[in-house]
N, C-alpha and C. Protein backbone atom coordinates (compact mmCIF):
# COMPACT_ATOMS: atom_id res chain seq x y z
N UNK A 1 44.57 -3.50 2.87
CA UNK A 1 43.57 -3.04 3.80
C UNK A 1 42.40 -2.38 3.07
N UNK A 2 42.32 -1.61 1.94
CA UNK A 2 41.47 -1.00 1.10
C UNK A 2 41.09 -2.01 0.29
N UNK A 3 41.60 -3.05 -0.25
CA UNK A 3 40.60 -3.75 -1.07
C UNK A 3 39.87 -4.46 0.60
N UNK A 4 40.26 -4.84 1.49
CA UNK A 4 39.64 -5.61 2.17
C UNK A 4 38.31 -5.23 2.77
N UNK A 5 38.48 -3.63 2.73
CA UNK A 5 37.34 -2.79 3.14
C UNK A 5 36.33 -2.64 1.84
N UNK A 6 36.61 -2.72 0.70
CA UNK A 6 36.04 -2.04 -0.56
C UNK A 6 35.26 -3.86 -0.58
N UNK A 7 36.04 -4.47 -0.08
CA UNK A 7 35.61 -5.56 -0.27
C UNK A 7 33.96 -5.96 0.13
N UNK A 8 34.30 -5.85 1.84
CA UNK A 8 33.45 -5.91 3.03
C UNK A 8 32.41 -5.10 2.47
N UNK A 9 32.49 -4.07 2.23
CA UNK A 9 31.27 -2.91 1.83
C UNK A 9 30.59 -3.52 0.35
N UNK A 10 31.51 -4.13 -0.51
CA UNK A 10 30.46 -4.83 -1.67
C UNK A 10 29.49 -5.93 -1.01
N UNK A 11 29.69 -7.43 -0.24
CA UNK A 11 29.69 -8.44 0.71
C UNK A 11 28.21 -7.40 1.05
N UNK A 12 28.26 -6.55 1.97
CA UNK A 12 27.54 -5.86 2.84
C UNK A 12 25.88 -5.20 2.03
N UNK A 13 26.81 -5.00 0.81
CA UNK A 13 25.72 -4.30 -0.14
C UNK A 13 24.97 -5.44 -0.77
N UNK A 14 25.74 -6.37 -0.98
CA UNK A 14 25.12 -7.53 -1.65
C UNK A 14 23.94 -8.44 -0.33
N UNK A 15 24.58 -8.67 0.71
CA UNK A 15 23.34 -8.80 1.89
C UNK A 15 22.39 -8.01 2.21
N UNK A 16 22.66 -7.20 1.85
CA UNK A 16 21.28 -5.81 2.41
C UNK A 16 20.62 -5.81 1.02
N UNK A 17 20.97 -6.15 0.09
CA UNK A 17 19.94 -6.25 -1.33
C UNK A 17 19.76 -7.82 -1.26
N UNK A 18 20.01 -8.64 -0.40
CA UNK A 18 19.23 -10.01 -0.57
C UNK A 18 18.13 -10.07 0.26
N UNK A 19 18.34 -9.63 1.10
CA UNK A 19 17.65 -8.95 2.28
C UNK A 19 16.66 -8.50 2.14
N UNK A 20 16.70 -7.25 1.32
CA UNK A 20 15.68 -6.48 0.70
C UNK A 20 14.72 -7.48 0.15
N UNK A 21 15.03 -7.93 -1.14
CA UNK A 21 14.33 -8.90 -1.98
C UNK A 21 13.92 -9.96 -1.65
N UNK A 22 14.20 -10.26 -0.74
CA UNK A 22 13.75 -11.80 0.33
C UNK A 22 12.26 -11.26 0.93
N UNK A 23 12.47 -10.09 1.36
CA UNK A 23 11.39 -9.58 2.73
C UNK A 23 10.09 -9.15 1.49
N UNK A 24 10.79 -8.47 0.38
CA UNK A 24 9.56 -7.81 -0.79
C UNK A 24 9.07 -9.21 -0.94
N UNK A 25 9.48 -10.67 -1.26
CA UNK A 25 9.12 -11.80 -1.67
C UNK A 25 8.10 -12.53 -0.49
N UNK A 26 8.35 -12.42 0.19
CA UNK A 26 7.88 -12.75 1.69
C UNK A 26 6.33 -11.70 1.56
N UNK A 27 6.46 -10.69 1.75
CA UNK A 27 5.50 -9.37 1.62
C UNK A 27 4.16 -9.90 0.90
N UNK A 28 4.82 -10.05 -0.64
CA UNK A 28 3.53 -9.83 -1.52
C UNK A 28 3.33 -11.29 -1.38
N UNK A 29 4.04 -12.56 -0.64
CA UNK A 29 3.33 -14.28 -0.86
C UNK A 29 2.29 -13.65 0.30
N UNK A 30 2.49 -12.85 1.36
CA UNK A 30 1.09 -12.70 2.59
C UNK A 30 0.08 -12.31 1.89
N UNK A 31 0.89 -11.19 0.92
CA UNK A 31 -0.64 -10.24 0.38
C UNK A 31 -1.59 -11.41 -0.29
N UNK A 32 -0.78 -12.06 -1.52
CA UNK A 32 -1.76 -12.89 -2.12
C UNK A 32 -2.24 -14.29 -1.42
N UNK A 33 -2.05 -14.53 0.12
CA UNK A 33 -2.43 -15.62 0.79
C UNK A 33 -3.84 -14.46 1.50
N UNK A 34 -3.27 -13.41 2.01
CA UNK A 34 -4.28 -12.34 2.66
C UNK A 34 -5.66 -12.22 1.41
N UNK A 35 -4.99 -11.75 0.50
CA UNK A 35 -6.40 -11.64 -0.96
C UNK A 35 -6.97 -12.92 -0.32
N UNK A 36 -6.00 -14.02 -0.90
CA UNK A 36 -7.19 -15.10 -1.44
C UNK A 36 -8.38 -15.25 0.46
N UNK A 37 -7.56 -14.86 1.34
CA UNK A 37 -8.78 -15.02 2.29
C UNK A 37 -10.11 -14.62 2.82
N UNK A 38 -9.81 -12.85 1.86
CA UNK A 38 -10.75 -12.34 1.70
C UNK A 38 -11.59 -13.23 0.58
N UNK A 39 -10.99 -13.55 -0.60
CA UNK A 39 -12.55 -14.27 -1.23
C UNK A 39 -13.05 -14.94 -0.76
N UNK A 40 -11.99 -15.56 0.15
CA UNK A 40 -12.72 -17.38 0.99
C UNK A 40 -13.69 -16.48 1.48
N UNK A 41 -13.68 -16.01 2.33
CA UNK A 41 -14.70 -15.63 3.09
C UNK A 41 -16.10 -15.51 2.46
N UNK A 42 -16.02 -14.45 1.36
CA UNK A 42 -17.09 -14.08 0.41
C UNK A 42 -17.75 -15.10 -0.04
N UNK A 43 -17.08 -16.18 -0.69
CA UNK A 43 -17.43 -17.96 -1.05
C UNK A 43 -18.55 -18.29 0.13
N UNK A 44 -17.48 -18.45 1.51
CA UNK A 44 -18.09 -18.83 2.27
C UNK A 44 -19.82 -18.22 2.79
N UNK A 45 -19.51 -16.97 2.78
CA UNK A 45 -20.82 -16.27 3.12
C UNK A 45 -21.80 -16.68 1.79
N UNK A 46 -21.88 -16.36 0.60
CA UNK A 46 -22.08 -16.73 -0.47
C UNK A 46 -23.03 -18.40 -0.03
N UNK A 47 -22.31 -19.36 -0.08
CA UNK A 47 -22.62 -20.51 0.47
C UNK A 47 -23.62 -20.73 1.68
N UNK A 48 -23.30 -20.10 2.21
CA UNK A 48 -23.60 -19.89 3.22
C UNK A 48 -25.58 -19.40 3.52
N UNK A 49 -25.90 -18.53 2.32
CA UNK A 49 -26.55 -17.82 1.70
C UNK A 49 -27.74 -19.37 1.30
N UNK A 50 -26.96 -19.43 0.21
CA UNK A 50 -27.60 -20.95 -0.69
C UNK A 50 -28.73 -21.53 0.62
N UNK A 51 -28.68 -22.42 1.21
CA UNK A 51 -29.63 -23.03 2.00
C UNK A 51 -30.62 -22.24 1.93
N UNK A 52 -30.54 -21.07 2.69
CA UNK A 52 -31.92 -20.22 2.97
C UNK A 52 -32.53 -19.93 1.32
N UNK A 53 -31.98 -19.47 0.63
CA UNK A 53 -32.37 -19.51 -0.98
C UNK A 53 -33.02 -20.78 -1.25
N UNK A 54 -32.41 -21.95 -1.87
CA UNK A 54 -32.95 -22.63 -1.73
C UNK A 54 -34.18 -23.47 -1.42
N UNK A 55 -34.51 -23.42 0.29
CA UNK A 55 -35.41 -23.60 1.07
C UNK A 55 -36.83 -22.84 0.49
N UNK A 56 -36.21 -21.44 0.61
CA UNK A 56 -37.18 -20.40 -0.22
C UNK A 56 -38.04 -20.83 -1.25
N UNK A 57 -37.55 -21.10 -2.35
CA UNK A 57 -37.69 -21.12 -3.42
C UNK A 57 -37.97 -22.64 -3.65
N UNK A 58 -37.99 -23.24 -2.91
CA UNK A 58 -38.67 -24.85 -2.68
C UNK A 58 -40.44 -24.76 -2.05
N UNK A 59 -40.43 -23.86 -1.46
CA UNK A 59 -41.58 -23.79 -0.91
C UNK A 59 -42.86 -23.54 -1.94
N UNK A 60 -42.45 -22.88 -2.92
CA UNK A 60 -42.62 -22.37 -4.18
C UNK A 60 -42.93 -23.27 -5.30
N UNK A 61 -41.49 -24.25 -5.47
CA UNK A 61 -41.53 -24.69 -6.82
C UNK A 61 -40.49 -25.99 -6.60
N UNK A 62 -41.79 -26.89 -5.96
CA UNK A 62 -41.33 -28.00 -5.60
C UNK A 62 -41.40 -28.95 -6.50
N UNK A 63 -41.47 -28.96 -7.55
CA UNK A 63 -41.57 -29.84 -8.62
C UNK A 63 -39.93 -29.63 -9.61
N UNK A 64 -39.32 -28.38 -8.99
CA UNK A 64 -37.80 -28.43 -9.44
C UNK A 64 -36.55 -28.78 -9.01
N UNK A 65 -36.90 -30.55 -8.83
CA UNK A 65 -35.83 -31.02 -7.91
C UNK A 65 -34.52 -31.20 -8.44
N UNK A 66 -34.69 -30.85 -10.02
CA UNK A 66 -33.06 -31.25 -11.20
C UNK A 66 -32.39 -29.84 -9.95
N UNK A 67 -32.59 -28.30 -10.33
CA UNK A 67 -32.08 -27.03 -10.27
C UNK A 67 -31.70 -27.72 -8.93
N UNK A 68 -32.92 -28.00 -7.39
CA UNK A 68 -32.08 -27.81 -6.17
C UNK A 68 -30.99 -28.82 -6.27
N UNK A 69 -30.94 -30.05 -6.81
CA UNK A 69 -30.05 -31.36 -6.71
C UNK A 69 -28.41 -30.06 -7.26
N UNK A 70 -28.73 -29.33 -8.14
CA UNK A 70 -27.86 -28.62 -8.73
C UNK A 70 -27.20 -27.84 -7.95
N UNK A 71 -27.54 -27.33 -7.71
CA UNK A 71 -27.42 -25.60 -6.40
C UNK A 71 -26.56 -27.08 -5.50
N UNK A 72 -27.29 -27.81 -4.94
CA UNK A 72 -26.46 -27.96 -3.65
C UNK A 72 -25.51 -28.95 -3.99
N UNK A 73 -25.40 -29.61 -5.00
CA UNK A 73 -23.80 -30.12 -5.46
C UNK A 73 -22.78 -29.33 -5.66
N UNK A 74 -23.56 -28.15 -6.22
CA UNK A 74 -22.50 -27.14 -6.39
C UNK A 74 -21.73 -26.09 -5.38
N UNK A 75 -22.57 -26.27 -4.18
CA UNK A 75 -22.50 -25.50 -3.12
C UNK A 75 -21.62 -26.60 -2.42
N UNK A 76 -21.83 -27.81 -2.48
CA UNK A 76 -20.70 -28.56 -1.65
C UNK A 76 -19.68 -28.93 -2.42
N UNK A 77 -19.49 -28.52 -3.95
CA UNK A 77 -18.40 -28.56 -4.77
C UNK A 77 -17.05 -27.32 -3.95
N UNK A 78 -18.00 -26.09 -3.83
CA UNK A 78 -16.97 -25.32 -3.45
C UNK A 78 -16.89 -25.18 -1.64
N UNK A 79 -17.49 -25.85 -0.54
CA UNK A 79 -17.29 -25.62 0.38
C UNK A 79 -16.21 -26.76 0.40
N UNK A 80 -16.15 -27.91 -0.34
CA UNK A 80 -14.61 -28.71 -0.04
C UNK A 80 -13.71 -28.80 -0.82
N UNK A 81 -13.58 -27.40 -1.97
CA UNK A 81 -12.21 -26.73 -3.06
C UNK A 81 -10.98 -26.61 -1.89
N UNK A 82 -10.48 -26.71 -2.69
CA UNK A 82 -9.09 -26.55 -1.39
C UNK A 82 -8.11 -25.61 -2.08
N UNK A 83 -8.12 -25.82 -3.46
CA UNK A 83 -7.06 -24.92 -4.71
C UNK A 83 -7.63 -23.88 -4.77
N UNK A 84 -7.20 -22.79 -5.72
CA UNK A 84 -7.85 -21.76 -6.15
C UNK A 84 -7.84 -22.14 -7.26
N UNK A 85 -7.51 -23.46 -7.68
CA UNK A 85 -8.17 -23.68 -9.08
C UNK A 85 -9.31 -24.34 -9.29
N UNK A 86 -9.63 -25.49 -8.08
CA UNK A 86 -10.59 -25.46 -7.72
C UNK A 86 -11.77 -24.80 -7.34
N UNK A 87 -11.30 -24.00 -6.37
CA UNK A 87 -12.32 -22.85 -6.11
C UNK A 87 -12.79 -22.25 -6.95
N UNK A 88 -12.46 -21.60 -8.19
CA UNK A 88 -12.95 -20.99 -9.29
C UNK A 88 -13.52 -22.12 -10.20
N UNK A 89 -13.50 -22.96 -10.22
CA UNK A 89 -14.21 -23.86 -10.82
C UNK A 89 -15.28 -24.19 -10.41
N UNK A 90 -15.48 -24.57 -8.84
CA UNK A 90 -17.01 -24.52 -7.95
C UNK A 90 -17.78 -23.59 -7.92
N UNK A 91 -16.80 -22.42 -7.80
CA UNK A 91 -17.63 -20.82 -7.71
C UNK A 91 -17.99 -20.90 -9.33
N UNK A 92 -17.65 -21.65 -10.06
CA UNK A 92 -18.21 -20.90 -11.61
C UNK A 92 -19.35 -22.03 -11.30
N UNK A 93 -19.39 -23.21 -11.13
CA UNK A 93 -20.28 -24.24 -11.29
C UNK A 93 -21.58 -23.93 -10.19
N UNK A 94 -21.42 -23.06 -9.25
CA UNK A 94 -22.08 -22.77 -8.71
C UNK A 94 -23.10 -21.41 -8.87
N UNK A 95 -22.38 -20.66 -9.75
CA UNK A 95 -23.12 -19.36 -10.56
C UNK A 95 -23.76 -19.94 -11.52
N UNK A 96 -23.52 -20.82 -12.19
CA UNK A 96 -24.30 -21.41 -13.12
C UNK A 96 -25.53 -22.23 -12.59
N UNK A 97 -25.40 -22.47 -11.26
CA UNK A 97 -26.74 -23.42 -11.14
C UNK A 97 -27.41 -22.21 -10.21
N UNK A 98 -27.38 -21.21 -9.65
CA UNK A 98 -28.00 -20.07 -9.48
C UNK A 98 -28.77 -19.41 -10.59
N UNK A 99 -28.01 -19.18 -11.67
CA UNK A 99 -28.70 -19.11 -12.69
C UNK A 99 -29.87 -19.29 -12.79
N UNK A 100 -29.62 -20.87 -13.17
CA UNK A 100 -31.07 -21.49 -13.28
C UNK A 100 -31.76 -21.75 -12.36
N UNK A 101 -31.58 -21.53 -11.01
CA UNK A 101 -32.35 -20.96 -9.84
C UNK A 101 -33.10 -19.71 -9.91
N UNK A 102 -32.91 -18.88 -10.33
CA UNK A 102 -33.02 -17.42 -10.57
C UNK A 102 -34.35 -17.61 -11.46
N UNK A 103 -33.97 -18.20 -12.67
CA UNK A 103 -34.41 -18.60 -13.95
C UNK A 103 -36.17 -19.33 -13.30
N UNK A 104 -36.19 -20.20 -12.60
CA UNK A 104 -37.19 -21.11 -11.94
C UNK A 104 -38.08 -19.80 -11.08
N UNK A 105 -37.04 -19.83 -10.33
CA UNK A 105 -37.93 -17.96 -9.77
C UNK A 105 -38.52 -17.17 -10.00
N UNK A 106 -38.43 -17.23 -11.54
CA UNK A 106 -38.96 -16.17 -12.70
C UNK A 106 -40.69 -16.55 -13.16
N UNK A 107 -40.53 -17.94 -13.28
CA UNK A 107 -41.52 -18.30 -13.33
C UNK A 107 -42.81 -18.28 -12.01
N UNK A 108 -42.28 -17.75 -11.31
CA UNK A 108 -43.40 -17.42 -9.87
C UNK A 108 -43.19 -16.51 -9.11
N UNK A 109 -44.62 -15.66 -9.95
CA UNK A 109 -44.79 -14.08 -9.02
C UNK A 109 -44.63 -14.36 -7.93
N UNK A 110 -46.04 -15.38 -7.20
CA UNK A 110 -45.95 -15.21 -5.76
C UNK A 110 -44.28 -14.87 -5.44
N UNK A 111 -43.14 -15.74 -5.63
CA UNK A 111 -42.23 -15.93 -5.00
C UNK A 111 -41.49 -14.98 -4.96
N UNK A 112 -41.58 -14.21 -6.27
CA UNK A 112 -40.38 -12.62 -6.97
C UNK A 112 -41.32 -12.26 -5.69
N UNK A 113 -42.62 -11.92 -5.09
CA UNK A 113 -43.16 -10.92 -4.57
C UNK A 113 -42.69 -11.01 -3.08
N UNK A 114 -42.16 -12.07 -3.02
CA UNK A 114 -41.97 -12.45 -1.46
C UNK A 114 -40.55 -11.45 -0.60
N UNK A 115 -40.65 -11.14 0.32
CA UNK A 115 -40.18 -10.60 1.14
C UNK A 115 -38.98 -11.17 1.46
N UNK A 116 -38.70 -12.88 1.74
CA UNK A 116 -37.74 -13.43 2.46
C UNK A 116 -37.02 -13.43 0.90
N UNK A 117 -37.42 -13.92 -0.03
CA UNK A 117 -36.76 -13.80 -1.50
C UNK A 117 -35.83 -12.93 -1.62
N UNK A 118 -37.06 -11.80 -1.50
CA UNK A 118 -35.61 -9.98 -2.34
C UNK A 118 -34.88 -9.83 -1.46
N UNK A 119 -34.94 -10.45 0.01
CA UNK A 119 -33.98 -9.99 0.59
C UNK A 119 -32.91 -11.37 0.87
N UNK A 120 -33.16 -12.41 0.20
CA UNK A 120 -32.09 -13.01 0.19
C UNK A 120 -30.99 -12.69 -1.10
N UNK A 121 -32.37 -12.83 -2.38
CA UNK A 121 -31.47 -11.91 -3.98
C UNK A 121 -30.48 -10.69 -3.35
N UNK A 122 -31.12 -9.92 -2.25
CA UNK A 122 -30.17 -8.56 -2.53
C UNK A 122 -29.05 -8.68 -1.71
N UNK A 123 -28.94 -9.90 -0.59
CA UNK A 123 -28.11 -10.11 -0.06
C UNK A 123 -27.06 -10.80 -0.84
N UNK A 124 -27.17 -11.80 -1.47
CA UNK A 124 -26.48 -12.95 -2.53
C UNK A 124 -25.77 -11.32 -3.87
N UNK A 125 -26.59 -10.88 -4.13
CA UNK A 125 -26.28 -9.60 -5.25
C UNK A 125 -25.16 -8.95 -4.31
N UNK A 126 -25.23 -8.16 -3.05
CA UNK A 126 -24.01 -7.43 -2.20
C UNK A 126 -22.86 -8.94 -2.24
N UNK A 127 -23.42 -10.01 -2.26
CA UNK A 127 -21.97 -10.73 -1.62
C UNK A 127 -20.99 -10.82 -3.28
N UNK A 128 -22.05 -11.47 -4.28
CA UNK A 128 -21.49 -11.18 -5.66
C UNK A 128 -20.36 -9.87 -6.12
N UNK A 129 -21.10 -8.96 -5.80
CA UNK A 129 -20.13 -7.90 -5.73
C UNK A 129 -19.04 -7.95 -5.31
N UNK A 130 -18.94 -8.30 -3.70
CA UNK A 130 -18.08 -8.14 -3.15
C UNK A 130 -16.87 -9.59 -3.52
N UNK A 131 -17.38 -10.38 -4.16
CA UNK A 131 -16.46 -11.67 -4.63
C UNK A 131 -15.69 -11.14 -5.65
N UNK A 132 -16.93 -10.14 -6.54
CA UNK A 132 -15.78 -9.35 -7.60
C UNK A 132 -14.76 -8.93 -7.43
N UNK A 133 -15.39 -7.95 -6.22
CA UNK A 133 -14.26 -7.05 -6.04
C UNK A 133 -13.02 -7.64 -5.78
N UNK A 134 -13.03 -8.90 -4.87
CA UNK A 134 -12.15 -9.53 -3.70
C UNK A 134 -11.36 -10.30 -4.89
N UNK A 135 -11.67 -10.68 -5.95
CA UNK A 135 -11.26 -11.78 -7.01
C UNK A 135 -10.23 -10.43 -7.93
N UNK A 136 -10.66 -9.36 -7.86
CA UNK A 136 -10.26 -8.27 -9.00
C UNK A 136 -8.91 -7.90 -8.13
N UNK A 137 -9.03 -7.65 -6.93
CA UNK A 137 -7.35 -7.60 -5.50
C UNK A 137 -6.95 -8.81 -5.53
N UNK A 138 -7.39 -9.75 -5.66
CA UNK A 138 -6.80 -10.67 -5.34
C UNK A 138 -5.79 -10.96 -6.79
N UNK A 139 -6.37 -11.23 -7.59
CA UNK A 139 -5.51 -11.32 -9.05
C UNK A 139 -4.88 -9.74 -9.35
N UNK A 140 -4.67 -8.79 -8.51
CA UNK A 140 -4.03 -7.61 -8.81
C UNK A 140 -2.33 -7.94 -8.15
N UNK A 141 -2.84 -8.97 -6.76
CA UNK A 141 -1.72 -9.39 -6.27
C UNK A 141 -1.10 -10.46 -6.46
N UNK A 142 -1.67 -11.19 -7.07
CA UNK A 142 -0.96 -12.34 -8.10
C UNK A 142 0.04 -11.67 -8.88
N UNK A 143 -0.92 -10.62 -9.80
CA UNK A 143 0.77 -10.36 -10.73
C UNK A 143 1.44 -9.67 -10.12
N UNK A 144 1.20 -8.93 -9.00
CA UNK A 144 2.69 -8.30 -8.50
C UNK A 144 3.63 -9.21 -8.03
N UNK A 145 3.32 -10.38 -7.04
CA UNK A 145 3.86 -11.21 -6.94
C UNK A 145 4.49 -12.30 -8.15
N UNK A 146 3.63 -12.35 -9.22
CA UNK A 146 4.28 -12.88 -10.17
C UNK A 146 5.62 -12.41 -10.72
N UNK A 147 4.91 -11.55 -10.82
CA UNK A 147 6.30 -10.41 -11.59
C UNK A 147 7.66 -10.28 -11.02
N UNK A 148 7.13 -10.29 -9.58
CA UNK A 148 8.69 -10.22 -8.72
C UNK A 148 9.51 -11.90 -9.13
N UNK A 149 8.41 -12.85 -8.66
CA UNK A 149 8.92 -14.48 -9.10
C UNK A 149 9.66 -14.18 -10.09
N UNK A 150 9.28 -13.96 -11.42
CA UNK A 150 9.71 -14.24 -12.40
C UNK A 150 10.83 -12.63 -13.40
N UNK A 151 10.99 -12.06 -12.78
CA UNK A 151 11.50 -11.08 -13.37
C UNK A 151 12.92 -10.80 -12.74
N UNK A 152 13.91 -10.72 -13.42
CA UNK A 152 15.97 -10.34 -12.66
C UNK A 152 15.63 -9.34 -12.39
N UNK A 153 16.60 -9.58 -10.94
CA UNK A 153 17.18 -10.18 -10.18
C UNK A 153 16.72 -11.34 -9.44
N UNK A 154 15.44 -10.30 -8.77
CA UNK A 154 14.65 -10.96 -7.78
C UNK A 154 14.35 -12.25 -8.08
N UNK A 155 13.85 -13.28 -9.37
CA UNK A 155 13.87 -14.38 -9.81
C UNK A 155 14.64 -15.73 -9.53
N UNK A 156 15.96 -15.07 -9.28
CA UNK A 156 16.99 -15.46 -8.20
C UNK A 156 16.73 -16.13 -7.19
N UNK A 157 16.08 -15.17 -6.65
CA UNK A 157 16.05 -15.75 -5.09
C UNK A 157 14.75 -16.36 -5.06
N UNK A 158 14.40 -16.03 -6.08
CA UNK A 158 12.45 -16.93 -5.43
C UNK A 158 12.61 -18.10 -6.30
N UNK A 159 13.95 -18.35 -7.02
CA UNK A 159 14.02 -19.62 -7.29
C UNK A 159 14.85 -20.49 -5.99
N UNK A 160 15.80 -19.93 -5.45
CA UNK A 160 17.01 -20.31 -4.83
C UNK A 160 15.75 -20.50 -2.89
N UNK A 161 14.89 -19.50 -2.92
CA UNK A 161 14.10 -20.03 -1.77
C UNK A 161 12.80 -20.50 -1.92
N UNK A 162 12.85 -21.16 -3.31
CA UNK A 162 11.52 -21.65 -3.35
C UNK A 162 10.29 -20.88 -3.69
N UNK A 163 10.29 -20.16 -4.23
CA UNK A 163 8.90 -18.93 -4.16
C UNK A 163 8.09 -19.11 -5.66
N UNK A 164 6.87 -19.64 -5.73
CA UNK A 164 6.75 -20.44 -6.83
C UNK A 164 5.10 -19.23 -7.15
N UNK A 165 5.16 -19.40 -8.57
CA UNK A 165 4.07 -18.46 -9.03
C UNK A 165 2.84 -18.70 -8.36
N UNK A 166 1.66 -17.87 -8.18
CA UNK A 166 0.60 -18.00 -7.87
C UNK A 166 -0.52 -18.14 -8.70
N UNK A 167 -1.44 -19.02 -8.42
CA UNK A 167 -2.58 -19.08 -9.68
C UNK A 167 -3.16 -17.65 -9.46
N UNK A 168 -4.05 -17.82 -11.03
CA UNK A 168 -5.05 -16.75 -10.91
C UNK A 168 -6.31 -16.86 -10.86
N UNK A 169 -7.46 -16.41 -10.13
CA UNK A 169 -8.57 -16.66 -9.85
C UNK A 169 -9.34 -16.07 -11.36
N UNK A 170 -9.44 -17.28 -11.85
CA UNK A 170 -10.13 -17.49 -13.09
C UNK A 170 -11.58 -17.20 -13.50
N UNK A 171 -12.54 -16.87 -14.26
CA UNK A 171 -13.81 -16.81 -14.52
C UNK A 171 -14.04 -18.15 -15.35
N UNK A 172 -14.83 -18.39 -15.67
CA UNK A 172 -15.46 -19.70 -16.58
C UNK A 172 -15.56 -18.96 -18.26
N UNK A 173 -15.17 -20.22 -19.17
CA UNK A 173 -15.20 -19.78 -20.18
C UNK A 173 -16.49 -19.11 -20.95
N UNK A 174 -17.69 -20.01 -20.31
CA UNK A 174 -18.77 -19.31 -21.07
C UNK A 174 -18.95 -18.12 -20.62
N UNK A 175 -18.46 -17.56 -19.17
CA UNK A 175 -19.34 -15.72 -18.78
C UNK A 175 -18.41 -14.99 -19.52
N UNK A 176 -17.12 -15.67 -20.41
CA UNK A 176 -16.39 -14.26 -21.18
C UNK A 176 -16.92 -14.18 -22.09
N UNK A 177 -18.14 -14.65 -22.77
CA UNK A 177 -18.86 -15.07 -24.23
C UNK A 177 -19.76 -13.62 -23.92
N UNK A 178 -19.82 -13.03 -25.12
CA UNK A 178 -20.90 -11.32 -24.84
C UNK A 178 -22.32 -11.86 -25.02
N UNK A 179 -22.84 -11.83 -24.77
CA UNK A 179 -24.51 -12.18 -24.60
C UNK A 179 -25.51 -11.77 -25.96
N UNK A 180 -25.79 -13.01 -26.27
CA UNK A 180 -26.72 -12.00 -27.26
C UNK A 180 -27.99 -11.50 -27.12
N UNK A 181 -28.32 -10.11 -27.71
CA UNK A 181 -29.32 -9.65 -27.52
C UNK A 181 -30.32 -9.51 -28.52
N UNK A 182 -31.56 -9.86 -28.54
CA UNK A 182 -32.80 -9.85 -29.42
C UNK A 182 -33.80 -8.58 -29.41
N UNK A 183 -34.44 -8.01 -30.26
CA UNK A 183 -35.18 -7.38 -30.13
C UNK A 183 -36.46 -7.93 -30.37
């Protein structure tokens, strides 16, 4: 009767710690499905952005049809990413042809002077930010979730129910390059 009880109570302990570790596994796959929706969003607004930029800056400097052909391949590169490995690949291909949007801009006061401009730059600048930020939580919850995937006990079960690592929202190789500066 005492092993049968000593028994039941191990059985019991061992379900309430699968239990546990099932629901923590469950938890942090929302968080990092929750992150990545906050960036979507940011992308999206971001994108979203582009046209009116664009348009802008056409009115201007219509003889730069390479940059807009650029901007808006790149803008429909990432409105139909579906991965987040994708997505970081459009979002990089798409900072890069901003760039040289920016860059074209430079070359015309009238346009820096314009009104609909700085306030599209300062809008596109708040959403940038906020992609940072959203990309910096979002890969904060990747590795927690990673860690649980891949680390005993818990490894166990996120093999045994399927619980498979999460990518990480990547930067492009050239923006980790330090910039050089001239005097």
């Amino acid at each position: 009767m005492i092993i049968e009880i000593i028994i039941l109570i191990i059985v019991l302990i061992l379900v309430i710690y699968i239990i546990y570790q099932y629901n923590g596994l469950v938890q942090l796959r929302n968080r990092v499905k929750n992150a990545w929706s906050q960036i979507d969003v940011q992308l999206k607004r971001r994108a979203d952005l582009i046209p009116n930029l664009v348009e802008t800056v056409k009115g201007y400097a219509k003889h730069e049809k390479t940059v807009f052909e650029n901007v808006t391949k790149a803008r429909s590169s990432l409105m139909n990413a579906t991965t987040v490995k994708e997505n970081a690949e459009a979002n990089n291909m798409l900072t890069d042809s901003l760039k040289s949007l920016f860059a074209v801009a430079e070359n015309y006061p009238e346009l820096k002077a314009s009104k609909n401009f700085r306030q599209l730059q300062a809008q596109l600048s708040e959403t940038e930010d906020k992609i940072a930020y959203s990309r910096q939580f979002y890969n904060d919850t990747v590795l927690m979730f990673n860690n649980k995937v891949q680390m005993f006990p818990s490894n166990i079960l996120a093999s045994l129910f399927h619980f498979t690592e999460a990518e990480y929202f990547e930067i492009a190789e050239s923006d980790r390059a330090v910039p050089e500066v001239k005097f």
